[in-house]
C-alpha atoms as a PDB file:
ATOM      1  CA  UNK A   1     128.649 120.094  78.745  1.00  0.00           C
ATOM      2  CA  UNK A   2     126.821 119.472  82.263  1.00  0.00           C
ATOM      3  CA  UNK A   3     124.686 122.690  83.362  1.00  0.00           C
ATOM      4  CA  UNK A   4     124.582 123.478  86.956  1.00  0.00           C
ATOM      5  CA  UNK A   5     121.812 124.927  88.816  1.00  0.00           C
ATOM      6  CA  UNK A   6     121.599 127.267  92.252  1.00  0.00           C
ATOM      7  CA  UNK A   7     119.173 126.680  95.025  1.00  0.00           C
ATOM      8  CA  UNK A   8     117.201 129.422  93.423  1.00  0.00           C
ATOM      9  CA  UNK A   9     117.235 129.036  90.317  1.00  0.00           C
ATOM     10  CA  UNK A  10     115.295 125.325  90.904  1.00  0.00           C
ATOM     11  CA  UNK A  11     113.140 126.397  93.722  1.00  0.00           C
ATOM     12  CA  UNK A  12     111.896 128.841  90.985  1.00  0.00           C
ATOM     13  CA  UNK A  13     111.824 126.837  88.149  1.00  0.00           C
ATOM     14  CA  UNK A  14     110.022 123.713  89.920  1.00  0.00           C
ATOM     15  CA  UNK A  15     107.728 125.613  91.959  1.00  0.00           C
ATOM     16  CA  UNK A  16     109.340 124.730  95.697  1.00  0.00           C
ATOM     17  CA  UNK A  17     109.306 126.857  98.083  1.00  0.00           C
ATOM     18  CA  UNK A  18     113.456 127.566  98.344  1.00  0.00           C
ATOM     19  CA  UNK A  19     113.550 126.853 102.139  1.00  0.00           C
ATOM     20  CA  UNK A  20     111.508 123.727 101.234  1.00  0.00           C
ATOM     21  CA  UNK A  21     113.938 123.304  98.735  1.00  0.00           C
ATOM     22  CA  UNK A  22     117.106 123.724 100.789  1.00  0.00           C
ATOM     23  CA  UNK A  23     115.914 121.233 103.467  1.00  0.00           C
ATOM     24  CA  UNK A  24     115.370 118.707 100.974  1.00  0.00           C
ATOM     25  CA  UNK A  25     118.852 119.088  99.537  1.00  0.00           C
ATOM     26  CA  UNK A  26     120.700 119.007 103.188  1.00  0.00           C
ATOM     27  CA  UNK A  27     118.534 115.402 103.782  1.00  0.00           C
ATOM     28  CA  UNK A  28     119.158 114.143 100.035  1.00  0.00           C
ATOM     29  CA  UNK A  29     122.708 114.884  99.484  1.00  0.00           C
ATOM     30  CA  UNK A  30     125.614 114.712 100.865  1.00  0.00           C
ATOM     31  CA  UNK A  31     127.426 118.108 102.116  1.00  0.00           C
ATOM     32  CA  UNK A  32     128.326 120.148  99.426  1.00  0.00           C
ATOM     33  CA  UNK A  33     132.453 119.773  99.883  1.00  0.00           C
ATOM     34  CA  UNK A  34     132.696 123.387  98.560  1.00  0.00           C
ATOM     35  CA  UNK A  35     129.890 125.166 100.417  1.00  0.00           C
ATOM     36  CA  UNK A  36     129.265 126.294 103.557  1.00  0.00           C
ATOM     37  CA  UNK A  37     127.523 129.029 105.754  1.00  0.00           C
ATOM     38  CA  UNK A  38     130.660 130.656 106.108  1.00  0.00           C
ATOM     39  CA  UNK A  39     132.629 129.935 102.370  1.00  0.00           C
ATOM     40  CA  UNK A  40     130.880 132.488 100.307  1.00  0.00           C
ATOM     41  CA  UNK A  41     129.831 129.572  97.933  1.00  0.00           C
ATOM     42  CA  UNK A  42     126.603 128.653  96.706  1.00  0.00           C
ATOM     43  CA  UNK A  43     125.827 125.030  96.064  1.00  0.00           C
ATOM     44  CA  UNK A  44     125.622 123.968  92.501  1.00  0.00           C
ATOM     45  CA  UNK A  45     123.822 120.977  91.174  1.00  0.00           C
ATOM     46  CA  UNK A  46     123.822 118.971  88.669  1.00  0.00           C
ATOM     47  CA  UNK A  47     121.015 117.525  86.706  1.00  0.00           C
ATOM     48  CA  UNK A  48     121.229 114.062  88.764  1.00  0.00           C
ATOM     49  CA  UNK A  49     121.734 115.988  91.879  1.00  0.00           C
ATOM     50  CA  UNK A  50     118.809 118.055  91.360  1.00  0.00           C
ATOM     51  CA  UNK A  51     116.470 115.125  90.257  1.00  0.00           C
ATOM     52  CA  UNK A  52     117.652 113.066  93.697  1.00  0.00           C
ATOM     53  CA  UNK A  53     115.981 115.618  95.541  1.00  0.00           C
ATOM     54  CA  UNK A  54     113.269 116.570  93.851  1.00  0.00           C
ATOM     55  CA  UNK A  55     112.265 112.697  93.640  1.00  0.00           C
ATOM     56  CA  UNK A  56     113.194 112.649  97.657  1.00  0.00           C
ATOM     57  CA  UNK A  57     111.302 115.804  97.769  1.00  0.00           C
ATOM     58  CA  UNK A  58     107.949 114.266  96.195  1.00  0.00           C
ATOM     59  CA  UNK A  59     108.306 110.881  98.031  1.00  0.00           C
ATOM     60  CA  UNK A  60     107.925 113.299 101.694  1.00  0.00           C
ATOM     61  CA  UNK A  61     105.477 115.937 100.528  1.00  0.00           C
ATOM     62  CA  UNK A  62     103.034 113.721  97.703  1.00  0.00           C
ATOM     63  CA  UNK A  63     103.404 110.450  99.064  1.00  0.00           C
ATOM     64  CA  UNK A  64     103.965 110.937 102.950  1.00  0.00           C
ATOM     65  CA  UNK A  65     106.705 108.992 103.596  1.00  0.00           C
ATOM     66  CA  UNK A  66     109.197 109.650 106.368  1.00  0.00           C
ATOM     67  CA  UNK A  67     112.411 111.195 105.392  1.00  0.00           C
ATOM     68  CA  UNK A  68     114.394 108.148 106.413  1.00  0.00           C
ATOM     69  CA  UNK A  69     112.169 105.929 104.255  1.00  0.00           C
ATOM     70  CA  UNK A  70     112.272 107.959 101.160  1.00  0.00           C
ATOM     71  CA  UNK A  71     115.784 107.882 101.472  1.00  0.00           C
ATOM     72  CA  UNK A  72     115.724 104.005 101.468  1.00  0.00           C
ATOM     73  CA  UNK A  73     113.846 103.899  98.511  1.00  0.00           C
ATOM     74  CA  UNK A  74     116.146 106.916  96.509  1.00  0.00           C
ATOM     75  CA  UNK A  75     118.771 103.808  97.557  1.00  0.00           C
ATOM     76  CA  UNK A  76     116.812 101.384  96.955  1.00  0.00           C
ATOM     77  CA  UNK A  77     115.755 102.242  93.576  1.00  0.00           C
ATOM     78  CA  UNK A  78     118.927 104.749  92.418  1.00  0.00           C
ATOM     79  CA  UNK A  79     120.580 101.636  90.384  1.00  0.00           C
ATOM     80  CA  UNK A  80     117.574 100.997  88.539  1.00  0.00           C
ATOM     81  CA  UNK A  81     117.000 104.692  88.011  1.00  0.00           C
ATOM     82  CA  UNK A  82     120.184 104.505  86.917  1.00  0.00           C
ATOM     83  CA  UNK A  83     120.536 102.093  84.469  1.00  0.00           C
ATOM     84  CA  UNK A  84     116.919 103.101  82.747  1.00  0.00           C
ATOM     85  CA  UNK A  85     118.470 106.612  82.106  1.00  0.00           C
ATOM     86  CA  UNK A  86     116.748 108.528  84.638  1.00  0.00           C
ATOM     87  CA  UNK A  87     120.403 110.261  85.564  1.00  0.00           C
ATOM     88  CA  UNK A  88     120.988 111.647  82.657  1.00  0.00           C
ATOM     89  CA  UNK A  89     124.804 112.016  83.638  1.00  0.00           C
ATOM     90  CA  UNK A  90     125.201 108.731  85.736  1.00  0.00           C
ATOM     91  CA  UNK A  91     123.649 106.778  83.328  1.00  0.00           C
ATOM     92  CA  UNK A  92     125.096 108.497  80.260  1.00  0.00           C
ATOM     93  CA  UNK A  93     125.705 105.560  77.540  1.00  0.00           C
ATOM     94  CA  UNK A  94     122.785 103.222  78.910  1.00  0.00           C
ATOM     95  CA  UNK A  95     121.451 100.790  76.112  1.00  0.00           C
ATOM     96  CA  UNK A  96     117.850  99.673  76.209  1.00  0.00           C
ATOM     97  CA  UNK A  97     118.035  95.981  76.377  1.00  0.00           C
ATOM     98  CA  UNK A  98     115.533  93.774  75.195  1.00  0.00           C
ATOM     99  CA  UNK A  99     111.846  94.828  76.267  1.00  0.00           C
ATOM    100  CA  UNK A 100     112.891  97.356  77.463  1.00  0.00           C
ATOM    101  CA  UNK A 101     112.614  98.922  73.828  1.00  0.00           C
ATOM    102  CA  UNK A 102     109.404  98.656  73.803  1.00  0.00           C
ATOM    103  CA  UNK A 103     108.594 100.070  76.859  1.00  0.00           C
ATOM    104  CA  UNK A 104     106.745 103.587  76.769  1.00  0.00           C
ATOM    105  CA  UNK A 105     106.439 104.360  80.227  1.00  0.00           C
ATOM    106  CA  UNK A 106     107.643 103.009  83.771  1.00  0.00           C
ATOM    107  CA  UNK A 107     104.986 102.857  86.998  1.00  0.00           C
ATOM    108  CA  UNK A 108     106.988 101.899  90.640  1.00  0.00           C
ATOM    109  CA  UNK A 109     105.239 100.442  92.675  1.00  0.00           C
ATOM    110  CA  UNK A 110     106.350 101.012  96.260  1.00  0.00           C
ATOM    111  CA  UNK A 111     105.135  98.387  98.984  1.00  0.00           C
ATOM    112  CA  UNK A 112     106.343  98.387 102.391  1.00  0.00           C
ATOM    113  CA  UNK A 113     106.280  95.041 104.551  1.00  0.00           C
ATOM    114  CA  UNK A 114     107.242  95.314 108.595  1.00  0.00           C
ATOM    115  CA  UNK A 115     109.335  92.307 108.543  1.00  0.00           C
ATOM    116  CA  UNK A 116     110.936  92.678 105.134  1.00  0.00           C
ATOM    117  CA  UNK A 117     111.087  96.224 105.072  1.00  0.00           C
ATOM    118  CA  UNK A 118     110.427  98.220 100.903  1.00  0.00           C
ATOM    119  CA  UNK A 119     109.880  96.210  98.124  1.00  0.00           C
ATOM    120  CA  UNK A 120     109.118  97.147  94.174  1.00  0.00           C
ATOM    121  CA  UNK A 121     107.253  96.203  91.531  1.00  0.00           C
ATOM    122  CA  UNK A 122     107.993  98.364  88.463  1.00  0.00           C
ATOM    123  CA  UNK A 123     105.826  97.787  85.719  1.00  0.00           C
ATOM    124  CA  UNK A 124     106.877  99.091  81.986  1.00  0.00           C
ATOM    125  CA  UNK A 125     103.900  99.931  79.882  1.00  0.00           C
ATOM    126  CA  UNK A 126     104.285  98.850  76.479  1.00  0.00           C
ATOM    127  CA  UNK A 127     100.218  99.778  75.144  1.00  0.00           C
ATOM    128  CA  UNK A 128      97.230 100.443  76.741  1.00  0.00           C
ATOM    129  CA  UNK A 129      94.535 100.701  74.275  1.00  0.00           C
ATOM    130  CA  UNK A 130      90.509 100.886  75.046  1.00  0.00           C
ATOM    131  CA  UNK A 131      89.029  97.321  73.647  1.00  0.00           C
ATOM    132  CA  UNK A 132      85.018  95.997  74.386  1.00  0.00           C
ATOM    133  CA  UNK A 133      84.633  92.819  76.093  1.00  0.00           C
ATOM    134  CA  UNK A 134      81.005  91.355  76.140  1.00  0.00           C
ATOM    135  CA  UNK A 135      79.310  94.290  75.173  1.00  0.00           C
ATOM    136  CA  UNK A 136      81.212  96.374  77.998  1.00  0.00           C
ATOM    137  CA  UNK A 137      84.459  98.966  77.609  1.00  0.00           C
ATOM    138  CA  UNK A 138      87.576  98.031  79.182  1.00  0.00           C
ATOM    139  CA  UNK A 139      91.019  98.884  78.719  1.00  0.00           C
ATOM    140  CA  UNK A 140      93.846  96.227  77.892  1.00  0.00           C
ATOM    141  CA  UNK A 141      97.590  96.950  79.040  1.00  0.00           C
ATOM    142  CA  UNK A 142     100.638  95.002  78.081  1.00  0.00           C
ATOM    143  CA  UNK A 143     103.292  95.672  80.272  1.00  0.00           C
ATOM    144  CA  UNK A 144     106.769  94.297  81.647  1.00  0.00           C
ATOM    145  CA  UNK A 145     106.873  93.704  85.007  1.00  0.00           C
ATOM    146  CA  UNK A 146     110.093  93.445  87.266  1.00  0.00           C
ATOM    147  CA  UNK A 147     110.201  93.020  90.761  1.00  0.00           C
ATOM    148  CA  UNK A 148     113.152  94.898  93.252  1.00  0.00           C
ATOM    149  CA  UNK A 149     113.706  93.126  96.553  1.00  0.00           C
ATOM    150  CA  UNK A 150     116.745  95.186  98.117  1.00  0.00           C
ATOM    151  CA  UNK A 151     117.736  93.387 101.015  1.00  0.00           C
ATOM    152  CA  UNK A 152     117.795  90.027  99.019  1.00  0.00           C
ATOM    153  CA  UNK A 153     114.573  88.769  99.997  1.00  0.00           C
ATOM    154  CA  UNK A 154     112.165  86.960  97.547  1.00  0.00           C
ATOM    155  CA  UNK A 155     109.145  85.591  99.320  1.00  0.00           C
ATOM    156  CA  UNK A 156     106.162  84.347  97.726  1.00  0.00           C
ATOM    157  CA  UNK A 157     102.555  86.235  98.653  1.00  0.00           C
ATOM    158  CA  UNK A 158     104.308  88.534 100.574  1.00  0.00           C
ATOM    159  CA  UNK A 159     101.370  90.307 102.361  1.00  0.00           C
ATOM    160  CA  UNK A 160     101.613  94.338 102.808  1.00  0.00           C
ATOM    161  CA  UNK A 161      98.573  96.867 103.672  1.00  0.00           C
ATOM    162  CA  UNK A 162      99.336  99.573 101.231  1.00  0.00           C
ATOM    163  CA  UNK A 163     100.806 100.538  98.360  1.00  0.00           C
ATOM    164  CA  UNK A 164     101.973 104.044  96.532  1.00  0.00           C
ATOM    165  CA  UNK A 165     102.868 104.078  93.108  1.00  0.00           C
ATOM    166  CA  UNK A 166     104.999 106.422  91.327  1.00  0.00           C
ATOM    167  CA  UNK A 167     104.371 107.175  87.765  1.00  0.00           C
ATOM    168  CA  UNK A 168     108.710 107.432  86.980  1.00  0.00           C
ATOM    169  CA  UNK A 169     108.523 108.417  83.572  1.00  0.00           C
ATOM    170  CA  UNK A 170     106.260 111.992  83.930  1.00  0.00           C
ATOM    171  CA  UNK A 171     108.074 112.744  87.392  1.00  0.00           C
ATOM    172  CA  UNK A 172     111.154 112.567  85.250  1.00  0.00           C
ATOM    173  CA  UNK A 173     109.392 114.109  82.369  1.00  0.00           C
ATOM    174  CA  UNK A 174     107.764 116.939  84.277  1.00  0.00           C
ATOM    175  CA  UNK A 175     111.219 117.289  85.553  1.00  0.00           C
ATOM    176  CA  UNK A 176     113.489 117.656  82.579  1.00  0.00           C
ATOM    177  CA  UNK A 177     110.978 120.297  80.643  1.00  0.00           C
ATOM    178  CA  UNK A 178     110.896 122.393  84.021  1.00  0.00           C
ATOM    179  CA  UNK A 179     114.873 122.590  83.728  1.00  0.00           C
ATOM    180  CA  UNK A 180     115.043 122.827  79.585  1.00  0.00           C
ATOM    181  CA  UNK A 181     117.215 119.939  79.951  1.00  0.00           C
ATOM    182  CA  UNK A 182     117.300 117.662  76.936  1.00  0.00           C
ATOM    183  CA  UNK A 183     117.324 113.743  78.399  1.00  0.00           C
ATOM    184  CA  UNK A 184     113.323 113.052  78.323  1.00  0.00           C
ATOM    185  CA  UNK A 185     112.050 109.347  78.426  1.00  0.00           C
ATOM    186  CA  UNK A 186     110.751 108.608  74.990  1.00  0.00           C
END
């Protein structure tokens, strides 16, 4: 059974201010086709719906990006979202496939060229355990690493001035136990 959630019931249940809240979901979303000032109906969301904005939400207020460009990058990234199981209703039935098995966690990184426009590196951390090397403590990380280029471009040493990295899994995480809901990544 898919739960639905009001406006108010999320602003108070991930800590958003609800006008905060309701200008996110009017930039995020598409009109609601049953709403309306003057209807006399609320807007409902669904888990997916909610987690678009709230991820749109965090890429304007955490990681200062223009509302135009986070909605790039919800596009950008919403297939890959997707088939990970980040929409718990849109990607109902996905299969982990291969390393992706192994894979504990997911870091995006988001990098932003002005010819090519965004870009991703995701990386999938498999372990991360603290090791010595040469007397000295250091941490070694194997991960997965997979590479987005939307707009079909793959060039090599691509140069970019700045980077912001999302840490996917406890966004979604954080997400999912604010809302009781019971799709968590591993």
């Amino acid at each position: 059974m898919i739960k639905f959630f009001t406006n108010r019931e999320l602003s108070l249940k991930l800590a958003i201010n609800l006008a905060k809240w309701k200008r996110w979901s009017r930039e995020f979303l598409p009109p609601d086709p049953l709403g309306g000032m003057q209807s006399g109906y609320a807007r409902q969301y669904n888990s997916d719906e909610a987690f678009t904005v709230y991820l749109g939400g965090l890429l304007v207020s955490d990681l200062k990006f223009t509302i135009p460009e986070a909605k790039q990058i919800l596009n950008d990234l919403r297939e890959w979202l997707v088939a990970k199981g980040f929409y718990l209703i849109a990607g109902t039935g996905v299969k982990e496939q291969d390393v992706d098995k192994l894979v504990n966690k997911y870091i995006i990184f988001i990098m932003h060229n002005k010819n090519l426009g965004f870009y991703y590196t995701i990386r999938g951390i498999i372990s991360n355990n603290s090791n010595e090397f040469k007397g000295f403590p250091v941490r070694r990380e194997q991960y997965t690493e997979t590479v987005l280029w939307p707009k079909g471009n793959n060039a090599e040493n691509l140069k970019t001035n700045s980077i912001n990295s999302l840490n996917i899994t406890e966004i979604f995480n954080d997400f999912a136990n604010e809302l009781s809901l019971s799709g968590t990544f591993k």
